[in-house]
Structures are given as structure tokens and as C-alpha cells.
Protein backbone atom coordinates (compact mmCIF):
# COMPACT_ATOMS: atom_id res chain seq x y z
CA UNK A 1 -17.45 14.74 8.07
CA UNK A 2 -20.02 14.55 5.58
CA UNK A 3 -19.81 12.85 2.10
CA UNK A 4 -21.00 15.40 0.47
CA UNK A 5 -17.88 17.82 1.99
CA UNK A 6 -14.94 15.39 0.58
CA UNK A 7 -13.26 16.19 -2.25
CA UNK A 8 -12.85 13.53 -5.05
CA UNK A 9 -9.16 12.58 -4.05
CA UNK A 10 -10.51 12.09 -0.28
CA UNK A 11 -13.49 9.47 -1.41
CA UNK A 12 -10.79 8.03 -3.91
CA UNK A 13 -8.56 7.51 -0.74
CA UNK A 14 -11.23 6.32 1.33
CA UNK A 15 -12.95 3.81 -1.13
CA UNK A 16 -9.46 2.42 -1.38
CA UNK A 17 -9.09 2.17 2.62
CA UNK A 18 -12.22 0.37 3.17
CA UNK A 19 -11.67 -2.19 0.25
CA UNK A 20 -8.25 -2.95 0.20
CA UNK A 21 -8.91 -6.50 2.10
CA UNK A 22 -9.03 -7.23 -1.81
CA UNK A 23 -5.52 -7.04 -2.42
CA UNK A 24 -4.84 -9.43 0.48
CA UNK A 25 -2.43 -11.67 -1.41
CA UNK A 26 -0.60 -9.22 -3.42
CA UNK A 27 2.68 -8.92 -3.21
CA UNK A 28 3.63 -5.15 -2.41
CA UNK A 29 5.56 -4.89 -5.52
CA UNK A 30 2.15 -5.66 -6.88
CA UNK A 31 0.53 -3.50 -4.91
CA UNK A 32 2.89 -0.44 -5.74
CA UNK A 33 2.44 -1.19 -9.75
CA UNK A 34 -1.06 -0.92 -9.26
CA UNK A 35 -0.60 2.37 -7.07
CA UNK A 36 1.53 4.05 -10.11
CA UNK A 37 -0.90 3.46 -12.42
CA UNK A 38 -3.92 4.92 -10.04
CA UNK A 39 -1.44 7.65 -9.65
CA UNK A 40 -0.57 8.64 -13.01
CA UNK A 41 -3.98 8.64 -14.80
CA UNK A 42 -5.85 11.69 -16.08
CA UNK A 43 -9.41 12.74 -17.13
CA UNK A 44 -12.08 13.36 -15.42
CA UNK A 45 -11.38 10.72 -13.02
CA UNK A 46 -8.29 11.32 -12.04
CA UNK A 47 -8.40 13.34 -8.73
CA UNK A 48 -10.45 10.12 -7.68
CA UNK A 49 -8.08 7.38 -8.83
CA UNK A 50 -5.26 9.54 -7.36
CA UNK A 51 -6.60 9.58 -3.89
CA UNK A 52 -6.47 5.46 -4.43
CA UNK A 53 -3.25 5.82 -5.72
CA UNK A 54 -1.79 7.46 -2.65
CA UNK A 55 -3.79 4.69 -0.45
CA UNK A 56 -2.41 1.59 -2.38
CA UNK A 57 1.02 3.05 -2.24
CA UNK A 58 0.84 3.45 1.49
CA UNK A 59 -0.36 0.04 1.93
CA UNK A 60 2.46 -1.11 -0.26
CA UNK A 61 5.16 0.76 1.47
CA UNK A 62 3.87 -0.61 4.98
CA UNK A 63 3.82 -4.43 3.39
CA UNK A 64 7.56 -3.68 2.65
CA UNK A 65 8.47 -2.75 6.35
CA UNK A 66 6.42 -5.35 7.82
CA UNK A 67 8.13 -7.75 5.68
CA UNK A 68 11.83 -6.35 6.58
CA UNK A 69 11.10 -6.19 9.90
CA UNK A 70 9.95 -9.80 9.95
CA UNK A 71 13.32 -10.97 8.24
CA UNK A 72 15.31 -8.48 10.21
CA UNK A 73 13.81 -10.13 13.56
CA UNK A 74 14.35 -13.71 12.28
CA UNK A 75 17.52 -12.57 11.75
CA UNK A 76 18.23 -11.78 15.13
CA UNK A 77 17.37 -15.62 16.44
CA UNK A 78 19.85 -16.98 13.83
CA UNK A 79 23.37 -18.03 15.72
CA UNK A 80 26.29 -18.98 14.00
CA UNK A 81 28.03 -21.94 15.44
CA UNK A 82 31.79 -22.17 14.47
CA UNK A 83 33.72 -25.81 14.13
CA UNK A 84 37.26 -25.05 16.02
């Protein structure tokens, strides 16, 4: 689709997409702050810095999983071993 067919939230979204490499480090509570306040702002800007908004919290809400998943499976190779 052509650039010039996206609306503002969709190039907000997609700036966010192919940049987010910057946020590498973050932690995804980090990452979700910085989502909320994308989300919430107004102006003339804001359908733009919403479509990031939506982006950043995806990215934060799929840090979250990978990271529960990664406990939940260490989890799984920890074995108890009882003293009788």
C-alpha cells in the first residue's frame, strides 16, 4: 500500500515497528510507560503518536510473555529432592 494511502495512526504504528530495535534494553515495564504516554497525548500529533503507542504496548506485552514463558520453562527443569 502506498504511503500516501495510510492514515497518520498507521505511519505512527509503522515508524514505531521499524525502529523499535531502539528500545532493545528496556525493560517492558519501560516499554509500557513509554506506550501510555504515546497513547494518551493530544494535538495535532496525536493520531500519529497513538499509532506508536499501540506498537510499543504490543511490544511490551509480548516482552512480558516471553519473559514468563522463559521462567515458567525453567521452572519445569527445577526438581525438588527431599532428605528422608
Amino acid at each position: 500500500m502506498s504511503k500516501q494511502h495510510l492514515s497518520d495512526f498507521q505511519i505512527g504504528y509503522d515508524y514505531a515497528r521499524h525502529q523499535h530495535d531502539l528500545l532493545g534494553e528496556y525493560t517492558p515495564q519501560n516499554i509500557l510507560e513509554l506506550a501510555m504516554i504515546f497513547c494518551f497525548q493530544t494535538g495535532n500529533t496525536a493520531e500519529l503518536a497513538k499509532g506508536m503507542g499501540v506498537y510499543y504496548l504490543e511490544l511490551g506485552i509480548k516482552k512480558i510473555i516471553a519473559q514468563f514463558n522463559c521462567h515458567s520453562d525453567q521452572s519445569k527443569d527445577f526438581t525438588v529432592v527431599h532428605k528422608d
